[in-house]
PDB file of N, CA and C in Angstrom:
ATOM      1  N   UNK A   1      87.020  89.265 108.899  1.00  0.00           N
ATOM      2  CA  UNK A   1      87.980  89.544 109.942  1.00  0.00           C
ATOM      3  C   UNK A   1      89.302  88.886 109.576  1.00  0.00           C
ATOM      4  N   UNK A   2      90.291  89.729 109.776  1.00  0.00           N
ATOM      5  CA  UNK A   2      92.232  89.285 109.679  1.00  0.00           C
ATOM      6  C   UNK A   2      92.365  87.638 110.824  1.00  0.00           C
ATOM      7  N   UNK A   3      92.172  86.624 110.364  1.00  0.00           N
ATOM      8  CA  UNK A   3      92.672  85.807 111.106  1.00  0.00           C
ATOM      9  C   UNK A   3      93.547  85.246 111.635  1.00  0.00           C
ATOM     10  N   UNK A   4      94.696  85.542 110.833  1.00  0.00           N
ATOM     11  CA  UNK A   4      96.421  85.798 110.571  1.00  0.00           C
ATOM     12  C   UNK A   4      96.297  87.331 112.073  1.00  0.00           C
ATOM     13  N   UNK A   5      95.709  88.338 112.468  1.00  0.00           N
ATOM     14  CA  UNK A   5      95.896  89.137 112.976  1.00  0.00           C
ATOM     15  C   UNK A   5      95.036  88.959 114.264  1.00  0.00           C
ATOM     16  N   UNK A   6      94.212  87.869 114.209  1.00  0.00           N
ATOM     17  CA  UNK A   6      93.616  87.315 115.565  1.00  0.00           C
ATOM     18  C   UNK A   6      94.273  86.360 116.273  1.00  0.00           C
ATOM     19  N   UNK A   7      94.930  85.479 115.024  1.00  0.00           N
ATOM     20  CA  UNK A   7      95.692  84.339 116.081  1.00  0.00           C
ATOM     21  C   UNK A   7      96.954  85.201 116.224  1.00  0.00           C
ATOM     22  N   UNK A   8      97.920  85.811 115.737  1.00  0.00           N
ATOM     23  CA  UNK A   8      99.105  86.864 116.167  1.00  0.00           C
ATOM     24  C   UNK A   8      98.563  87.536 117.260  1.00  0.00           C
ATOM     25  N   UNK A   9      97.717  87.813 117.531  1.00  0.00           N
ATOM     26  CA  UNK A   9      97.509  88.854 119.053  1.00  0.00           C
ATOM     27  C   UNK A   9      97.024  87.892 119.727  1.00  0.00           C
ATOM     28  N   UNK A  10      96.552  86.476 119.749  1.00  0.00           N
ATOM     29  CA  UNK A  10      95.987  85.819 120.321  1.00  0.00           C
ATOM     30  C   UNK A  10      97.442  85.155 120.940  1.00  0.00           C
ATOM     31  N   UNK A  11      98.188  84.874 120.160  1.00  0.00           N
ATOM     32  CA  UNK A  11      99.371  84.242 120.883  1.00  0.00           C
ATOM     33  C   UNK A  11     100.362  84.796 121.586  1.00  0.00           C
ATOM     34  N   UNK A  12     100.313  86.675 121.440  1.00  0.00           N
ATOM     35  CA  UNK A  12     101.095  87.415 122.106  1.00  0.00           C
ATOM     36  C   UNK A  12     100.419  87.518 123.412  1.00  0.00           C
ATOM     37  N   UNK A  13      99.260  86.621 123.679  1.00  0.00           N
ATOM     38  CA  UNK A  13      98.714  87.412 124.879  1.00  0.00           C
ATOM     39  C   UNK A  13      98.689  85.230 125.624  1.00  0.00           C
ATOM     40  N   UNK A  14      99.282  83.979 124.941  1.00  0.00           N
ATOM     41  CA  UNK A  14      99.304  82.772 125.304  1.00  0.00           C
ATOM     42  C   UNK A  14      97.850  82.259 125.177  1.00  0.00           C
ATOM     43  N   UNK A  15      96.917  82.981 123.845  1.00  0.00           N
ATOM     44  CA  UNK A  15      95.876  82.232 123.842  1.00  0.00           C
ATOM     45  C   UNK A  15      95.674  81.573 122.552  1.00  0.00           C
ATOM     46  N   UNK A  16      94.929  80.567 122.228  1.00  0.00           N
ATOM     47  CA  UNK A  16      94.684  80.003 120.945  1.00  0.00           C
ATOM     48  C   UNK A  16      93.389  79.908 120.519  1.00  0.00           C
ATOM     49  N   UNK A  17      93.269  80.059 119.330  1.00  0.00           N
ATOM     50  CA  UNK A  17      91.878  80.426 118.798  1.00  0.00           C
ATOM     51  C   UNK A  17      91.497  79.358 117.568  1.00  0.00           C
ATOM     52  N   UNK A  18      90.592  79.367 117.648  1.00  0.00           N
ATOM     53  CA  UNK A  18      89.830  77.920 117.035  1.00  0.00           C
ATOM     54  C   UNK A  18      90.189  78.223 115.474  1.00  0.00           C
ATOM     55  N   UNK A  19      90.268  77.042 114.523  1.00  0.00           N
ATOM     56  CA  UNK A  19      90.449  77.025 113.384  1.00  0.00           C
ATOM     57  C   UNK A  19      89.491  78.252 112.217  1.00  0.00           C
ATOM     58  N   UNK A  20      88.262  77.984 113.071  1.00  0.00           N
ATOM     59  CA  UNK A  20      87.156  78.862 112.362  1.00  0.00           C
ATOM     60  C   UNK A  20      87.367  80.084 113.114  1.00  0.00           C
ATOM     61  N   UNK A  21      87.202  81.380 112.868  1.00  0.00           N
ATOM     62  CA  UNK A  21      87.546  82.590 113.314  1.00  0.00           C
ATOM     63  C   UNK A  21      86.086  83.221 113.424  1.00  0.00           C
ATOM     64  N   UNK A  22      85.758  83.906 113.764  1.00  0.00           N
ATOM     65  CA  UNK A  22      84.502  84.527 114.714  1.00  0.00           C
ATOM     66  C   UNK A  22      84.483  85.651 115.090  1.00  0.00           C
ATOM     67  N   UNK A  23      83.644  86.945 115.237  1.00  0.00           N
ATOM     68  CA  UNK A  23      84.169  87.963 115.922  1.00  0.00           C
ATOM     69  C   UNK A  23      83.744  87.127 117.652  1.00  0.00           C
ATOM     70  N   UNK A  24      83.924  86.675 118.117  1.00  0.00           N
ATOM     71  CA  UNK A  24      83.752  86.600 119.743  1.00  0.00           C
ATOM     72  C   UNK A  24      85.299  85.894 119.665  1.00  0.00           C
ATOM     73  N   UNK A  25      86.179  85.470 118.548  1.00  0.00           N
ATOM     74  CA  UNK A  25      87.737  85.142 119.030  1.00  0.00           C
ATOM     75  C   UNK A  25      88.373  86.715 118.616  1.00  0.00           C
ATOM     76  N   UNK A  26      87.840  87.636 117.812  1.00  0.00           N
ATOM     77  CA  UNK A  26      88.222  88.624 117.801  1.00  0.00           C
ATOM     78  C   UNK A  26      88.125  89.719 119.246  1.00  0.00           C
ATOM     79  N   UNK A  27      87.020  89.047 120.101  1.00  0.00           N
ATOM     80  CA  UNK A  27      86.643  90.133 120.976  1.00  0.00           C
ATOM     81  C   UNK A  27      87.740  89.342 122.486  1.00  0.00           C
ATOM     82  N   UNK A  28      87.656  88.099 121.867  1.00  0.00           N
ATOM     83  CA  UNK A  28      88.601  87.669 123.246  1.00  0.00           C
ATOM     84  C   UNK A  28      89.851  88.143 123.426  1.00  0.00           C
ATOM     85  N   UNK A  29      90.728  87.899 122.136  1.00  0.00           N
ATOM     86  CA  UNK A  29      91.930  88.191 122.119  1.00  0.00           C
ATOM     87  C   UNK A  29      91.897  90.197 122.312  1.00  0.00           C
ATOM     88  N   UNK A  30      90.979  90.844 122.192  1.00  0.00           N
ATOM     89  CA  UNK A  30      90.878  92.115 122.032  1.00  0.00           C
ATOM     90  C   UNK A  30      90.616  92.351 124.088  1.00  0.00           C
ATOM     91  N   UNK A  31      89.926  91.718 124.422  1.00  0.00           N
ATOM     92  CA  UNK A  31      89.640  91.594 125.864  1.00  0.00           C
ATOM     93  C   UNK A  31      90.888  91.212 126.605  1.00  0.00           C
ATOM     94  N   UNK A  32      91.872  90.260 126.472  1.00  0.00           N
ATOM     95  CA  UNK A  32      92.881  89.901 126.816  1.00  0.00           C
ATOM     96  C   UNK A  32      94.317  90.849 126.896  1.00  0.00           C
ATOM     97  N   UNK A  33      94.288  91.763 125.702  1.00  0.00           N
ATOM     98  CA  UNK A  33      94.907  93.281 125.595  1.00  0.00           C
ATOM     99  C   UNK A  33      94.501  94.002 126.311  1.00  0.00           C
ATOM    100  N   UNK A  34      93.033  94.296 126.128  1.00  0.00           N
ATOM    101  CA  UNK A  34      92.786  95.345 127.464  1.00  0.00           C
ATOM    102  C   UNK A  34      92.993  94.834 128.685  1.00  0.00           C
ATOM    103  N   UNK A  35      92.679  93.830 129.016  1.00  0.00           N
ATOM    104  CA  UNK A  35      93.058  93.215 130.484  1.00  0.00           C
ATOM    105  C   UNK A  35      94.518  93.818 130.883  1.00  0.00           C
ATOM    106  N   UNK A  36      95.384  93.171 130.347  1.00  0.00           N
ATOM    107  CA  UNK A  36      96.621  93.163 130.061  1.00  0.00           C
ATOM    108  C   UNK A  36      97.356  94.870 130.818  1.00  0.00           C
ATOM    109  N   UNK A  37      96.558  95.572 129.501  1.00  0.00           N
ATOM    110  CA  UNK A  37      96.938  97.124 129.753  1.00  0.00           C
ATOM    111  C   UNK A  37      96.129  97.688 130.434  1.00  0.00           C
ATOM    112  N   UNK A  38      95.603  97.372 131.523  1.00  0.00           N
ATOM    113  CA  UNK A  38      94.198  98.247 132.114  1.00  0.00           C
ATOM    114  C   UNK A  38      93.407  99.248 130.959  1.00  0.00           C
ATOM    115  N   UNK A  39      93.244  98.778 130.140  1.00  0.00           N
ATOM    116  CA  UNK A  39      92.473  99.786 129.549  1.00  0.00           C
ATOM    117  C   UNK A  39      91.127  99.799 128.731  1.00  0.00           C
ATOM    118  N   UNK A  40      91.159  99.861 128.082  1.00  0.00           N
ATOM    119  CA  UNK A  40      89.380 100.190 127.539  1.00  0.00           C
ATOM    120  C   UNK A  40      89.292  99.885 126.427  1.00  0.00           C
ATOM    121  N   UNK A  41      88.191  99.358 125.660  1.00  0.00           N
ATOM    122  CA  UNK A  41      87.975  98.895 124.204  1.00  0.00           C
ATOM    123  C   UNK A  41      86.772  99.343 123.803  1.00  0.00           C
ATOM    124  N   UNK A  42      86.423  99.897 123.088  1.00  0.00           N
ATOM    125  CA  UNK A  42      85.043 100.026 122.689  1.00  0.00           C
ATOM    126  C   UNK A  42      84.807  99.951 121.040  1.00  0.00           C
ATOM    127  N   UNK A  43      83.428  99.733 120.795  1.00  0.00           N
ATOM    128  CA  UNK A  43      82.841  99.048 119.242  1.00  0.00           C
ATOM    129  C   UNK A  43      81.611 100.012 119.660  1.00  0.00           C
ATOM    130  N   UNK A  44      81.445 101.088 118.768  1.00  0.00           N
ATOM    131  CA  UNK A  44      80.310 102.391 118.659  1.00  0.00           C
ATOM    132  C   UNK A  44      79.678 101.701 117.046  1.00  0.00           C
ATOM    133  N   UNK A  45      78.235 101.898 117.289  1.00  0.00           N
ATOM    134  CA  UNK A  45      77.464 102.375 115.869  1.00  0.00           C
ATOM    135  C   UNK A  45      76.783 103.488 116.118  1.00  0.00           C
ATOM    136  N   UNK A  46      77.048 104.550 115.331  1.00  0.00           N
ATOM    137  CA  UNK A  46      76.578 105.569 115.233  1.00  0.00           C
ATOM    138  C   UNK A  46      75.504 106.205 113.993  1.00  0.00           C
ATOM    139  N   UNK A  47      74.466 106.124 114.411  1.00  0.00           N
ATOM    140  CA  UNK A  47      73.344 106.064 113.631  1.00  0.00           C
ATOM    141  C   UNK A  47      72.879 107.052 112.603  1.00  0.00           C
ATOM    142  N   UNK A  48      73.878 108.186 113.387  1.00  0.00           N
ATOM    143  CA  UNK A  48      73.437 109.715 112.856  1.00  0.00           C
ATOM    144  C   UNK A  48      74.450 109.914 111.806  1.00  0.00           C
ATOM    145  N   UNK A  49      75.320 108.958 111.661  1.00  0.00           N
ATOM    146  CA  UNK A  49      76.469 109.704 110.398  1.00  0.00           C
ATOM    147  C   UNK A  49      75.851 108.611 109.360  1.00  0.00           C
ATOM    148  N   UNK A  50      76.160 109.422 108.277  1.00  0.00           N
ATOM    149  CA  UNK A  50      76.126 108.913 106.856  1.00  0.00           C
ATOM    150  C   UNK A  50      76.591 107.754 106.350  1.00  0.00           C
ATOM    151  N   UNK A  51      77.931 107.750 106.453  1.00  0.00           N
ATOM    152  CA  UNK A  51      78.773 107.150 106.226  1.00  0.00           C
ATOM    153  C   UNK A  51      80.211 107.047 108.307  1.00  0.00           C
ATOM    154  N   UNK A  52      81.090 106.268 107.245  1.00  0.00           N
ATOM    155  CA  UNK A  52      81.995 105.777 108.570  1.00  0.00           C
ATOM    156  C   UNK A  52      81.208 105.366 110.222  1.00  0.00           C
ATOM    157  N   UNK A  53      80.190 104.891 110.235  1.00  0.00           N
ATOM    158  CA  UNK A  53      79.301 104.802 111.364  1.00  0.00           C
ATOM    159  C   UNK A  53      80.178 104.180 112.063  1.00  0.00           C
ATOM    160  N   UNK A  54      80.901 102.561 111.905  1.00  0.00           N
ATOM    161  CA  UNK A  54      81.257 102.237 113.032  1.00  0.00           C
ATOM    162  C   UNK A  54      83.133 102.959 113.712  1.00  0.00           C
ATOM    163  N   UNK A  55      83.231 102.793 114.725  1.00  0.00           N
ATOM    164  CA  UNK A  55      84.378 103.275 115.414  1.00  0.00           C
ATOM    165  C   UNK A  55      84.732 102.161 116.519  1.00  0.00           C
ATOM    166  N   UNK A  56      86.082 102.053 116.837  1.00  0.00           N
ATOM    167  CA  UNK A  56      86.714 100.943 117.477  1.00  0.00           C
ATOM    168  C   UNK A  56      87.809 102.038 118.225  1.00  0.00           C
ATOM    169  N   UNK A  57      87.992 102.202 119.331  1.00  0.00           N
ATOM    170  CA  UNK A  57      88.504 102.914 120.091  1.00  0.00           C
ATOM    171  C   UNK A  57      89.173 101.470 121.576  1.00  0.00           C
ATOM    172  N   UNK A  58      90.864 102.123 120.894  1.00  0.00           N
ATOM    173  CA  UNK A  58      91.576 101.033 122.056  1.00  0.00           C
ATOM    174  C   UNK A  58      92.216 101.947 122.789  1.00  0.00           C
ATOM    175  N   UNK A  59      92.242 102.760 124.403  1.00  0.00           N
ATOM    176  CA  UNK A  59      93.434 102.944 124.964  1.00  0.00           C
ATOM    177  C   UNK A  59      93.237 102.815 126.529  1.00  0.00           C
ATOM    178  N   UNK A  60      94.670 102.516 126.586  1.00  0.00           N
ATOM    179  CA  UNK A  60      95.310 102.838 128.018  1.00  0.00           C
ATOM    180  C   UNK A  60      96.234 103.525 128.513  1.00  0.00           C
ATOM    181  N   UNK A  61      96.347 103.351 129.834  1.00  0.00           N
ATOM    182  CA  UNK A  61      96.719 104.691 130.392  1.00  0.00           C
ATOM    183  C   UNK A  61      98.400 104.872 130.182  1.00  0.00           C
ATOM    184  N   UNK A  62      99.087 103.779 129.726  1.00  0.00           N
ATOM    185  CA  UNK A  62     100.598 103.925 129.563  1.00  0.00           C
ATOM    186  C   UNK A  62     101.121 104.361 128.275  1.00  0.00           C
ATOM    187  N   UNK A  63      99.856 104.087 127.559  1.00  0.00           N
ATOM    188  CA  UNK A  63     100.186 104.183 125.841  1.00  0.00           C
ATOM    189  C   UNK A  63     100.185 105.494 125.459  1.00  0.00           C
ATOM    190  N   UNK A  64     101.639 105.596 125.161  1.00  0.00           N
ATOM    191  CA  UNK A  64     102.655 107.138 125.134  1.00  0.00           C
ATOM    192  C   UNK A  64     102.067 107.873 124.000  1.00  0.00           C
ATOM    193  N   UNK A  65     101.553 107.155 122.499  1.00  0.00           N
ATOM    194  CA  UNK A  65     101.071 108.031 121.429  1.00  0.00           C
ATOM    195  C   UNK A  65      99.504 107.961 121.568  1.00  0.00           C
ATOM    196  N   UNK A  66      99.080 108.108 122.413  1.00  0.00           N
ATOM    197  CA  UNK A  66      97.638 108.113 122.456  1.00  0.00           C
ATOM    198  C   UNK A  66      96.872 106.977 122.379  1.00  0.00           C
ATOM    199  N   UNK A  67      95.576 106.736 121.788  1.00  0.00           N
ATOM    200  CA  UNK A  67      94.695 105.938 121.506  1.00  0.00           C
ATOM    201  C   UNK A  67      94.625 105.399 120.137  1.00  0.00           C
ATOM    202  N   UNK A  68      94.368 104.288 119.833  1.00  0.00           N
ATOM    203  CA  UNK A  68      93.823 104.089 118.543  1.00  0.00           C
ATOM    204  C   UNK A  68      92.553 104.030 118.533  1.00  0.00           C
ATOM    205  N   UNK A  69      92.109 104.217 117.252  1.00  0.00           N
ATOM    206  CA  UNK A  69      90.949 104.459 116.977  1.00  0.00           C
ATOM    207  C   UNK A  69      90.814 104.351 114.941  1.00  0.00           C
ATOM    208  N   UNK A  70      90.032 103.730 114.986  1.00  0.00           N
ATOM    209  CA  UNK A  70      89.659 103.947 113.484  1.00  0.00           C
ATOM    210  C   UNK A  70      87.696 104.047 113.329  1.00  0.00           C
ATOM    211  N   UNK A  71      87.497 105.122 112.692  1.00  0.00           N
ATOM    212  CA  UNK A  71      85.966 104.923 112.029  1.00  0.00           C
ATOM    213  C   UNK A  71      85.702 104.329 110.777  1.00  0.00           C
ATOM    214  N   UNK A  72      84.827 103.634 110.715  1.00  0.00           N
ATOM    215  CA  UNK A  72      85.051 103.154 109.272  1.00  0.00           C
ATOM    216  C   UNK A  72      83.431 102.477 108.938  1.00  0.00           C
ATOM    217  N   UNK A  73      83.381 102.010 107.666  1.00  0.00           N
ATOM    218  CA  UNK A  73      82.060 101.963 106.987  1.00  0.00           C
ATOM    219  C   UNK A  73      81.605 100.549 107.767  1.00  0.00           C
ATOM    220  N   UNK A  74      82.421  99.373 107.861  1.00  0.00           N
ATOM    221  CA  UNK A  74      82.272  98.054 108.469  1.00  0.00           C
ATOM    222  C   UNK A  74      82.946  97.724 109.639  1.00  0.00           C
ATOM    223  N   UNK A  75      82.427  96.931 110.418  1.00  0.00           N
ATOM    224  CA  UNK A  75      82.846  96.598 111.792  1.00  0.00           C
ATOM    225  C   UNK A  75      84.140  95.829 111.716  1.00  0.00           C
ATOM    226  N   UNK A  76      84.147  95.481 110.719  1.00  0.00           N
ATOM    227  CA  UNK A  76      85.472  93.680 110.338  1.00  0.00           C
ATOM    228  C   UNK A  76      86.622  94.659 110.046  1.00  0.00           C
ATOM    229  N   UNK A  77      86.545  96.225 109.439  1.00  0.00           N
ATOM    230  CA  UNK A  77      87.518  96.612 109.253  1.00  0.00           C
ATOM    231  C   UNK A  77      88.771  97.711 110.229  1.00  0.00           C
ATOM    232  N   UNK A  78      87.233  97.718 111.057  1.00  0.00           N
ATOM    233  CA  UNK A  78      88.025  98.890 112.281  1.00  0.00           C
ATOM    234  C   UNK A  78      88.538  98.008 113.086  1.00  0.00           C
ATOM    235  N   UNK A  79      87.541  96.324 113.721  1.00  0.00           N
ATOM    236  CA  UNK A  79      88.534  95.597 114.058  1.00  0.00           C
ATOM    237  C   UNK A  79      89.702  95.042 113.911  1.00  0.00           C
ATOM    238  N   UNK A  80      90.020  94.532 112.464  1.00  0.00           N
ATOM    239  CA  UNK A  80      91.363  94.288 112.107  1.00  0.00           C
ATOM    240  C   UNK A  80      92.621  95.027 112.162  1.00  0.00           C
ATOM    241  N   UNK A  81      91.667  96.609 112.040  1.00  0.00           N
ATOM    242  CA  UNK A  81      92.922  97.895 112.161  1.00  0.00           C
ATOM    243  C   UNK A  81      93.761  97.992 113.673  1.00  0.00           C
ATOM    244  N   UNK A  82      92.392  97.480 114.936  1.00  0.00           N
ATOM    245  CA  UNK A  82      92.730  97.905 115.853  1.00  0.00           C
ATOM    246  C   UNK A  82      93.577  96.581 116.269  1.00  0.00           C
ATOM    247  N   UNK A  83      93.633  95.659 115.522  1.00  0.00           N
ATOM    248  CA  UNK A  83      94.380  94.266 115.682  1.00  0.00           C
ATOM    249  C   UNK A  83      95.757  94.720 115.364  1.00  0.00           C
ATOM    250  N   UNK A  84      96.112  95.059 114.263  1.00  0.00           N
ATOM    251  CA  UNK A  84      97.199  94.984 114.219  1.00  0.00           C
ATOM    252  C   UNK A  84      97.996  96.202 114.613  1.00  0.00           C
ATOM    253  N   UNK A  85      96.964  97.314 115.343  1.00  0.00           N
ATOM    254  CA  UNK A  85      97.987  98.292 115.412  1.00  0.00           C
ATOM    255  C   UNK A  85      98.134  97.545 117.060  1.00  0.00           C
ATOM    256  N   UNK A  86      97.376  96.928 117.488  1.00  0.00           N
ATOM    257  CA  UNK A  86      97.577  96.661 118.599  1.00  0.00           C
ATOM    258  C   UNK A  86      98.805  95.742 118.695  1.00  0.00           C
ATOM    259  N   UNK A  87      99.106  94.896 117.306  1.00  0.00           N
ATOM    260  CA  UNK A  87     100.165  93.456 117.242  1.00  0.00           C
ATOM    261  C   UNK A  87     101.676  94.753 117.635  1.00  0.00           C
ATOM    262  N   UNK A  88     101.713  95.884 116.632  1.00  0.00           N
ATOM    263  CA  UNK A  88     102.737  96.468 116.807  1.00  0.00           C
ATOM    264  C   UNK A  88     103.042  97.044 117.994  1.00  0.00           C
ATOM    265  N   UNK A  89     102.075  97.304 118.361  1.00  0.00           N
ATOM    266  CA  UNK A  89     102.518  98.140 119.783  1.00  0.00           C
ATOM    267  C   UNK A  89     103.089  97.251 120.904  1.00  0.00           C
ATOM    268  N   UNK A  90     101.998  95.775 120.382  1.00  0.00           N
ATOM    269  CA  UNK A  90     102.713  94.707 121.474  1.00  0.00           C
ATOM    270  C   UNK A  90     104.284  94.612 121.463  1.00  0.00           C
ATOM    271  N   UNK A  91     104.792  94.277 119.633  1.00  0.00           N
ATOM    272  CA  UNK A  91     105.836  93.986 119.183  1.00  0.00           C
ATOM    273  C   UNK A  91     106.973  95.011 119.877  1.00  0.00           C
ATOM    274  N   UNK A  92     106.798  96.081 119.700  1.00  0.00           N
ATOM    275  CA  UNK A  92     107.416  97.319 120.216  1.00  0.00           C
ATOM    276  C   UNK A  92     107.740  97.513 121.017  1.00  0.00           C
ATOM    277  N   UNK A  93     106.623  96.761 122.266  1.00  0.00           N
ATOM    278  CA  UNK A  93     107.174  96.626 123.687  1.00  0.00           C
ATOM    279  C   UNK A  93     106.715  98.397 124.287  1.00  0.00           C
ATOM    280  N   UNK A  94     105.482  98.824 123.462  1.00  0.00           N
ATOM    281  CA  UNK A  94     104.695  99.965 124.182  1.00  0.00           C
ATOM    282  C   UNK A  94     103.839  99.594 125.007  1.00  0.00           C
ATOM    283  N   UNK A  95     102.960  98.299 124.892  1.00  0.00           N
ATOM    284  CA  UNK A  95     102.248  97.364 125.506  1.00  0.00           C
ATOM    285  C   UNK A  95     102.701  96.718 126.080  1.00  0.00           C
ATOM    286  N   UNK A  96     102.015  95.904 127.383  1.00  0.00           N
ATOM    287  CA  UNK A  96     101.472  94.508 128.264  1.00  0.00           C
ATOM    288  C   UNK A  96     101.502  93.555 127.243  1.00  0.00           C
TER     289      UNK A  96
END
């Protein structure tokens, strides 16, 4: 997991995250966004595909270009994606 991209969303949202990184500081700071934006987060394994099984799906209801979402072969990587697209959107001021 991007830890550089957990503590950056962790501090856009006034939280701090322990030296050692974890997915449960990944899921906080990811919980703290959705809070934020009323919206929804989800982490799918999907058993029936081959390949790209897991999926990370972030949206809410203000967010003008849709949802993010990435599928991908590992969990560490759809999270980090949805980290930083989430850092930009914060940055951007499309987000809470």
């Amino acid at each position: 997991m991007n830890k550089m991209a957990i503590d950056e969303l962790g501090s856009l949202y006034g939280l701090s995250v322990p030296e050692v990184c974890a997915l449960d500081d990944a899921m906080r700071v990811l919980q703290a966004a959705a809070a934020a934006n009323r919206a929804f987060f989800i982490i799918k394994f999907d058993g029936e595909r081959a390949t790209k099984r897991f999926t990370v799906i972030f949206n809410a209801p203000d967010l003008q270009r849709g949802i993010v979402r990435m599928d991908g072969d590992e969990m560490g990587e759809c999270i980090d994606y949805a980290l930083m697209e989430l850092i930009n959107l914060k940055r951007s001021g499309e987000i809470q």
